[in-house]
PDB file of N, CA and C in Angstrom:
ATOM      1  N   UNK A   1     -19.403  29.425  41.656  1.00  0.00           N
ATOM      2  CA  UNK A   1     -19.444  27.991  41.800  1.00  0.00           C
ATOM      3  C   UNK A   1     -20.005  27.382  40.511  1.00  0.00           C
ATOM      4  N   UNK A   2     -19.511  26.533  39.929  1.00  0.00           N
ATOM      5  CA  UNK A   2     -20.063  25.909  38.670  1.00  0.00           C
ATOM      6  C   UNK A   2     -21.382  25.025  38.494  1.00  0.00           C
ATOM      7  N   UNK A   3     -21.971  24.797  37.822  1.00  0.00           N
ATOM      8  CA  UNK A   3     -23.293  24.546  37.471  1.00  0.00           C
ATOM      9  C   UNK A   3     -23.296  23.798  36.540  1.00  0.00           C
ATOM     10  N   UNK A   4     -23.670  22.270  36.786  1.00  0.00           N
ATOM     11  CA  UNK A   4     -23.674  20.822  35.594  1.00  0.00           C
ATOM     12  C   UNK A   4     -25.341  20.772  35.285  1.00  0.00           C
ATOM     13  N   UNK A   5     -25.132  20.989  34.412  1.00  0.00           N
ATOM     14  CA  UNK A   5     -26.702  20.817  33.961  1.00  0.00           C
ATOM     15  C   UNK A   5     -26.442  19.201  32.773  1.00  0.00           C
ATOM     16  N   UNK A   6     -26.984  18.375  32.773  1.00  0.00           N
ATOM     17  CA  UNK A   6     -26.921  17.454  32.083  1.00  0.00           C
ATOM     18  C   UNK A   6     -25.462  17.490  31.666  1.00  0.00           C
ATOM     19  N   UNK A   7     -24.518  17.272  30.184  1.00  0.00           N
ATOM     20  CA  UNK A   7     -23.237  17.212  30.091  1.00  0.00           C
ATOM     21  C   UNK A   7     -22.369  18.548  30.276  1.00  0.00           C
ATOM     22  N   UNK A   8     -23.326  19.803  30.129  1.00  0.00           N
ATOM     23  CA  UNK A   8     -22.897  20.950  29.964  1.00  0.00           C
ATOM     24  C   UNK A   8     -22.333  21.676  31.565  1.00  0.00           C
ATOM     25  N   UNK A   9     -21.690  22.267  31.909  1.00  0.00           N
ATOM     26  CA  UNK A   9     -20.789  23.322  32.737  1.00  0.00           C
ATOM     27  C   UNK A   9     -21.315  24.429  32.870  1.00  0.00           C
ATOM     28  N   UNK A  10     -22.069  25.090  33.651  1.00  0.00           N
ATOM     29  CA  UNK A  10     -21.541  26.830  33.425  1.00  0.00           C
ATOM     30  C   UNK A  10     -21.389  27.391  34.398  1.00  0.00           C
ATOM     31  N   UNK A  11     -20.907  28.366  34.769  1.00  0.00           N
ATOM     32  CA  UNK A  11     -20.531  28.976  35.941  1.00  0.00           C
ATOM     33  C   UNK A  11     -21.435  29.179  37.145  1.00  0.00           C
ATOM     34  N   UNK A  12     -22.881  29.065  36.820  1.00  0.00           N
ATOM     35  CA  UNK A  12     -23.311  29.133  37.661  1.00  0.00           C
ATOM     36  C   UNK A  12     -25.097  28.677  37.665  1.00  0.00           C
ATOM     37  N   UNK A  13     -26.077  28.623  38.273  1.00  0.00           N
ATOM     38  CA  UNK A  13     -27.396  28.557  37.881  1.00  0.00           C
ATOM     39  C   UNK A  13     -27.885  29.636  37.126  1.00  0.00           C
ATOM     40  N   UNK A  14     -27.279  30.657  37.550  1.00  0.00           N
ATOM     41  CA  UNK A  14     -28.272  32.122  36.793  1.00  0.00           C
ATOM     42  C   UNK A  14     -27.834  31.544  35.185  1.00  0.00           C
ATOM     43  N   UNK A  15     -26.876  31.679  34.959  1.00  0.00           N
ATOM     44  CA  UNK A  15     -26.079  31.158  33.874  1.00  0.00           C
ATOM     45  C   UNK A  15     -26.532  30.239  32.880  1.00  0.00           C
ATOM     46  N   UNK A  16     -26.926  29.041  33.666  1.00  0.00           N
ATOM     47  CA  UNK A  16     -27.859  27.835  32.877  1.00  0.00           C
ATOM     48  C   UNK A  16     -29.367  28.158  32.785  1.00  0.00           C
ATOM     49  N   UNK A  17     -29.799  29.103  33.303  1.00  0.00           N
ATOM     50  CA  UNK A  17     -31.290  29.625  33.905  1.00  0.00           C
ATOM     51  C   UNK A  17     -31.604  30.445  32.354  1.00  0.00           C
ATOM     52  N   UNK A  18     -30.223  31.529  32.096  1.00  0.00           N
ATOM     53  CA  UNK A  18     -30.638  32.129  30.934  1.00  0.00           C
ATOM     54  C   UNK A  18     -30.568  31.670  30.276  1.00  0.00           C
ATOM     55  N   UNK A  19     -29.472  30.460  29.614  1.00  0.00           N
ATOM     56  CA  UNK A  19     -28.893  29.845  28.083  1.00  0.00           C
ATOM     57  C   UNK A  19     -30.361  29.234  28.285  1.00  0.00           C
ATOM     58  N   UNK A  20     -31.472  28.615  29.066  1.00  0.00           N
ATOM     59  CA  UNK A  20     -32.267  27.199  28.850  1.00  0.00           C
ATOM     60  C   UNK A  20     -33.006  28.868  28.323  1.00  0.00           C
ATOM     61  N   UNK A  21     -33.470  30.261  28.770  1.00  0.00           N
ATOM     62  CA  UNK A  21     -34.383  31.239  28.502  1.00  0.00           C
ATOM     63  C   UNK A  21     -34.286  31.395  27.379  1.00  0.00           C
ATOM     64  N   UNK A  22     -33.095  32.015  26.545  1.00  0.00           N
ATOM     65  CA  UNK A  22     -32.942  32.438  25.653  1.00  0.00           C
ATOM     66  C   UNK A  22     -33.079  31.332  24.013  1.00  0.00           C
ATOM     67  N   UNK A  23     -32.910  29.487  24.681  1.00  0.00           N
ATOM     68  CA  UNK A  23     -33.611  28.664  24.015  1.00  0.00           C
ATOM     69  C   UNK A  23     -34.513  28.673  23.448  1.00  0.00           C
ATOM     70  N   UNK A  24     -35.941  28.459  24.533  1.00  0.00           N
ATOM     71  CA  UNK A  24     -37.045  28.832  24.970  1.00  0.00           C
ATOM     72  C   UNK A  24     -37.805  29.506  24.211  1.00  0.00           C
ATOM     73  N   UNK A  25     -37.277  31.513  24.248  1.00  0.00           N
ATOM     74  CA  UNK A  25     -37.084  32.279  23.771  1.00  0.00           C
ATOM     75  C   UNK A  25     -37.177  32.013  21.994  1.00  0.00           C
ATOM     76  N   UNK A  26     -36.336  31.568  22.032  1.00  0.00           N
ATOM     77  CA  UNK A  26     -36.057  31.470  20.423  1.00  0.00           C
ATOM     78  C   UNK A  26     -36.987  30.298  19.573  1.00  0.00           C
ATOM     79  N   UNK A  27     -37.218  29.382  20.420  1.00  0.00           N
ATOM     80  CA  UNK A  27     -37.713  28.197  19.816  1.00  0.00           C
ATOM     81  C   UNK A  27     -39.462  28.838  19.583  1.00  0.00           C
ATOM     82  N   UNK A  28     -39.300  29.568  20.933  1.00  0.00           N
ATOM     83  CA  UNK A  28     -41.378  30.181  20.595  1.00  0.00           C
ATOM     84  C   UNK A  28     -40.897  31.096  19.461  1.00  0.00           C
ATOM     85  N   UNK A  29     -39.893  31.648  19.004  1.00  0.00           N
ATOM     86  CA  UNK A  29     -39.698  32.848  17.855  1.00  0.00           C
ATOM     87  C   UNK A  29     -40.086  31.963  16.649  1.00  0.00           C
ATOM     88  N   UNK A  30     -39.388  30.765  16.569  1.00  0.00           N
ATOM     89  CA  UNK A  30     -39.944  30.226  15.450  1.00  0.00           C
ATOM     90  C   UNK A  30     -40.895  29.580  15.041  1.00  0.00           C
ATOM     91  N   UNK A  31     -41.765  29.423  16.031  1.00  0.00           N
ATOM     92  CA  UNK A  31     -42.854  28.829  15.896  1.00  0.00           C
ATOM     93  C   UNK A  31     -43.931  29.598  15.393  1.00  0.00           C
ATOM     94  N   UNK A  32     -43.543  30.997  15.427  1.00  0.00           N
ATOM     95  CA  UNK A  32     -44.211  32.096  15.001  1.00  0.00           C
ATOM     96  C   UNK A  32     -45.193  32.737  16.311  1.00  0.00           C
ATOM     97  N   UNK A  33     -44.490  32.415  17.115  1.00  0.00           N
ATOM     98  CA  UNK A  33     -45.512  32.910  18.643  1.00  0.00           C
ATOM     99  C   UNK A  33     -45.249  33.567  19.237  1.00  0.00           C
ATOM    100  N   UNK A  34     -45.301  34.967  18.572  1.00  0.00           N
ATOM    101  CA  UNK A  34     -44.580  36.258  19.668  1.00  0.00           C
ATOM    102  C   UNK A  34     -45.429  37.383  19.868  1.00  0.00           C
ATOM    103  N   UNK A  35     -45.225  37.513  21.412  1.00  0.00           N
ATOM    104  CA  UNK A  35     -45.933  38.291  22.199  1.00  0.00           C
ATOM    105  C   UNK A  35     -45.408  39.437  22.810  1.00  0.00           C
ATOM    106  N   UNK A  36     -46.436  40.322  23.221  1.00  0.00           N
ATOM    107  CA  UNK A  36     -45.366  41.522  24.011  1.00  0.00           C
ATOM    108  C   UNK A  36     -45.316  40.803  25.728  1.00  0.00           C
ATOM    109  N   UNK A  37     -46.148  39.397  25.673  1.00  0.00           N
ATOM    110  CA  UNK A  37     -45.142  38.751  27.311  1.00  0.00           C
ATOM    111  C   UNK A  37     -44.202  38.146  26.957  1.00  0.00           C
ATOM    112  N   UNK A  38     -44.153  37.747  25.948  1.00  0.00           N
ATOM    113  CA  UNK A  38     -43.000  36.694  25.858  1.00  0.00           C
ATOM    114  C   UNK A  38     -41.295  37.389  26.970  1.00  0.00           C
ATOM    115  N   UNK A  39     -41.277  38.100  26.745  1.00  0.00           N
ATOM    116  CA  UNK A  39     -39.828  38.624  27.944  1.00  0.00           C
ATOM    117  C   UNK A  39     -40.290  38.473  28.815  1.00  0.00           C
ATOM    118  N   UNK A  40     -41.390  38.720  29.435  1.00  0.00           N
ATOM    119  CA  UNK A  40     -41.114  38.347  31.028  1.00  0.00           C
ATOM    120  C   UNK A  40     -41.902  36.828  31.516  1.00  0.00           C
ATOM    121  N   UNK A  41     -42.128  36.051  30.423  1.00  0.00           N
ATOM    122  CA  UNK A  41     -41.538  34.672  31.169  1.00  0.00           C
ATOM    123  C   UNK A  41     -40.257  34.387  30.650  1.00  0.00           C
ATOM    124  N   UNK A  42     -39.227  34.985  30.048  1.00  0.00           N
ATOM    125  CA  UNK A  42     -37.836  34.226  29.918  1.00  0.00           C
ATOM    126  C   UNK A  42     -37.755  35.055  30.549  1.00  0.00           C
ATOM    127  N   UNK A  43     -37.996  36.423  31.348  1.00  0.00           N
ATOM    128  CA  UNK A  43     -36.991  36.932  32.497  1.00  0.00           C
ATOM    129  C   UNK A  43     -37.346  36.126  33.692  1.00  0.00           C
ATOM    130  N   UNK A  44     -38.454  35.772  33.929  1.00  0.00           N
ATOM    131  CA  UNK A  44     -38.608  34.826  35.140  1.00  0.00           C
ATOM    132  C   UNK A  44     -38.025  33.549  34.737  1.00  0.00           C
ATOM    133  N   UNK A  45     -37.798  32.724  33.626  1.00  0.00           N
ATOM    134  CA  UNK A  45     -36.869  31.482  33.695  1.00  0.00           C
ATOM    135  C   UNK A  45     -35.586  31.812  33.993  1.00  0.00           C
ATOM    136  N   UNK A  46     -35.154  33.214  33.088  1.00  0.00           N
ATOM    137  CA  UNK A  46     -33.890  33.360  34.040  1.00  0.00           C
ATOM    138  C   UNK A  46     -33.455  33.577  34.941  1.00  0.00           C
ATOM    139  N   UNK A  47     -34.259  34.673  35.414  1.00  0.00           N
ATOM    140  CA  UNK A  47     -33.767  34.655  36.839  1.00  0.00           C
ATOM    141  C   UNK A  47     -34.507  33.389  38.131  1.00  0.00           C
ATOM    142  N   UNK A  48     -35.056  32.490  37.876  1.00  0.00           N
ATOM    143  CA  UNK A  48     -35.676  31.504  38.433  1.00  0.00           C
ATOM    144  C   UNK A  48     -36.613  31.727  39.891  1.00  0.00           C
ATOM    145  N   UNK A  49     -37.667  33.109  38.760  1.00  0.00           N
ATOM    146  CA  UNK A  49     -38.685  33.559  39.346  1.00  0.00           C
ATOM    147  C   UNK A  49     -38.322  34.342  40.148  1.00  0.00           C
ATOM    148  N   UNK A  50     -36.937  35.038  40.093  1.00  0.00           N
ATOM    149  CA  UNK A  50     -36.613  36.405  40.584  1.00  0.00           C
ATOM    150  C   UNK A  50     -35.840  35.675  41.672  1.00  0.00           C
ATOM    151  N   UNK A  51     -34.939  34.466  41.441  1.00  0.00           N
ATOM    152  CA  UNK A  51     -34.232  34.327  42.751  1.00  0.00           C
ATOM    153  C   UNK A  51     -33.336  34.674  41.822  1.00  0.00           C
ATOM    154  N   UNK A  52     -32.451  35.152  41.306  1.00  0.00           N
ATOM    155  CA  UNK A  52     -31.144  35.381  40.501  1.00  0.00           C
ATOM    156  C   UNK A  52     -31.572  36.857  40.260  1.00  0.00           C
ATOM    157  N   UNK A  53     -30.427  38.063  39.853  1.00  0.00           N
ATOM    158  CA  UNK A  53     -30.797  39.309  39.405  1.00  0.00           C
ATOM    159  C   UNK A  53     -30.826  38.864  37.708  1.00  0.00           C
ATOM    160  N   UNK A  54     -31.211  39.772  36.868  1.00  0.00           N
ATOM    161  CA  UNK A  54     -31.787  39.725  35.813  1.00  0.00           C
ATOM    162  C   UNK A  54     -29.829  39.789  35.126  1.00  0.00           C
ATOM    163  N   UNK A  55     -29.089  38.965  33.793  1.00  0.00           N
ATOM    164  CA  UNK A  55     -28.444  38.781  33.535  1.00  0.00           C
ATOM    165  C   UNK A  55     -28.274  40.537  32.726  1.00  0.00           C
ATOM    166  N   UNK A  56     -27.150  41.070  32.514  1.00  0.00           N
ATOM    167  CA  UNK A  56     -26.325  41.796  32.116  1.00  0.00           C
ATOM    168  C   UNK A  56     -26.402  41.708  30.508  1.00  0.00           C
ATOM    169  N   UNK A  57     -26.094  42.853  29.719  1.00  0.00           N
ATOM    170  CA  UNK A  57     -25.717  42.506  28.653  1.00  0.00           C
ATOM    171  C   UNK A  57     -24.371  42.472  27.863  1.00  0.00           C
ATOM    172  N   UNK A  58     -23.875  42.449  29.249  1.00  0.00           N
ATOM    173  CA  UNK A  58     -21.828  42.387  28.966  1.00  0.00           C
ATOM    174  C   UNK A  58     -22.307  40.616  29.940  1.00  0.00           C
ATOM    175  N   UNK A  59     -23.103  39.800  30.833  1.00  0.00           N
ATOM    176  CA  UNK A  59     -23.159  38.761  30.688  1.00  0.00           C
ATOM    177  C   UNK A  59     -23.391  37.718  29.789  1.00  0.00           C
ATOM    178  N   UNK A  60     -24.372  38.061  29.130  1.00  0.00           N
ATOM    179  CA  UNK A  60     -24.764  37.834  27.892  1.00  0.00           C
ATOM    180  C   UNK A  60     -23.629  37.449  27.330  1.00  0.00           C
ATOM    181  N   UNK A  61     -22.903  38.505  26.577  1.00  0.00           N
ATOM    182  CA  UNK A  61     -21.749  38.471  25.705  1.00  0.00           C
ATOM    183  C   UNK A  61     -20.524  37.096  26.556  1.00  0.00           C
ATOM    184  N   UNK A  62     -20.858  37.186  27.452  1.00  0.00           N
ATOM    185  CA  UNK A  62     -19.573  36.104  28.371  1.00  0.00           C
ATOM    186  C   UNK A  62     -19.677  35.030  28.066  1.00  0.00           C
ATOM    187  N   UNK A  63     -20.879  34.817  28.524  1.00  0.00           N
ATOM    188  CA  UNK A  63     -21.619  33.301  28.196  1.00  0.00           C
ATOM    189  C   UNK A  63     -21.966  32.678  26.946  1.00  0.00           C
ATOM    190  N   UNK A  64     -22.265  33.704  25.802  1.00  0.00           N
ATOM    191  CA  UNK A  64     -21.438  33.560  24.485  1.00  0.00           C
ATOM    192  C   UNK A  64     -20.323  33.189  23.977  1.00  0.00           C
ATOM    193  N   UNK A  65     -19.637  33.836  24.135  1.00  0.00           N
ATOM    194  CA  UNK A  65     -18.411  33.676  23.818  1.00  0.00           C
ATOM    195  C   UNK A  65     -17.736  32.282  24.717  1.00  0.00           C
ATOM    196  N   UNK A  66     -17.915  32.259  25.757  1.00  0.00           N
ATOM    197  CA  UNK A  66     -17.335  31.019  26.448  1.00  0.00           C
ATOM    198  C   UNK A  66     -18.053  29.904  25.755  1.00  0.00           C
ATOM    199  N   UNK A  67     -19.296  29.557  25.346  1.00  0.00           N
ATOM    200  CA  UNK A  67     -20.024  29.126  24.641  1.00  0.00           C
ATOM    201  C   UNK A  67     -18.857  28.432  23.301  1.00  0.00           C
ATOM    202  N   UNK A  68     -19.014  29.663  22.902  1.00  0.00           N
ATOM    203  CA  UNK A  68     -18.802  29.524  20.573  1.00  0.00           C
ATOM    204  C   UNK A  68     -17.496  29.505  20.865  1.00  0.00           C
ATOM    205  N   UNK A  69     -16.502  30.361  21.479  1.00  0.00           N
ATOM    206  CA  UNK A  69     -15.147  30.641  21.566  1.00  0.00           C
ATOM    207  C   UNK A  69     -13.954  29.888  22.085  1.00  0.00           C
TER     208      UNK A  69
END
């Protein structure tokens, strides 16, 4: 079932749960703030505190590519 997050589409919540994680994720990378927790609060944003299973890394690549492609 699809998932509108503000203008954006994605297939689903888990879906928008990781792209907002892997943001997140990246934005604390540059701030210079990295931890050995830092993964498991973007695994709990993604999976939205463990209601979603933890995303794939052939999902990953999907949601990429549907993304850039």
């Amino acid at each position: 079932m699809a998932y509108k997050l503000g203008e954006t589409t994605f297939s689903d919540e888990r879906e928008a749960n990781t792209v907002l994680a892997a943001l997140r994720f990246y934005q604390t990378h540059m701030r210079g703030v990295v931890h050995p927790d830092e993964m498991e609060w973007a695994e709990d944003l993604a999976t939205d505190g463990g209601k979603h299973e933890p995303p794939t890394v052939e999902n990953l690549d999907e949601i990429i590519e549907r993304i850039y492609w």
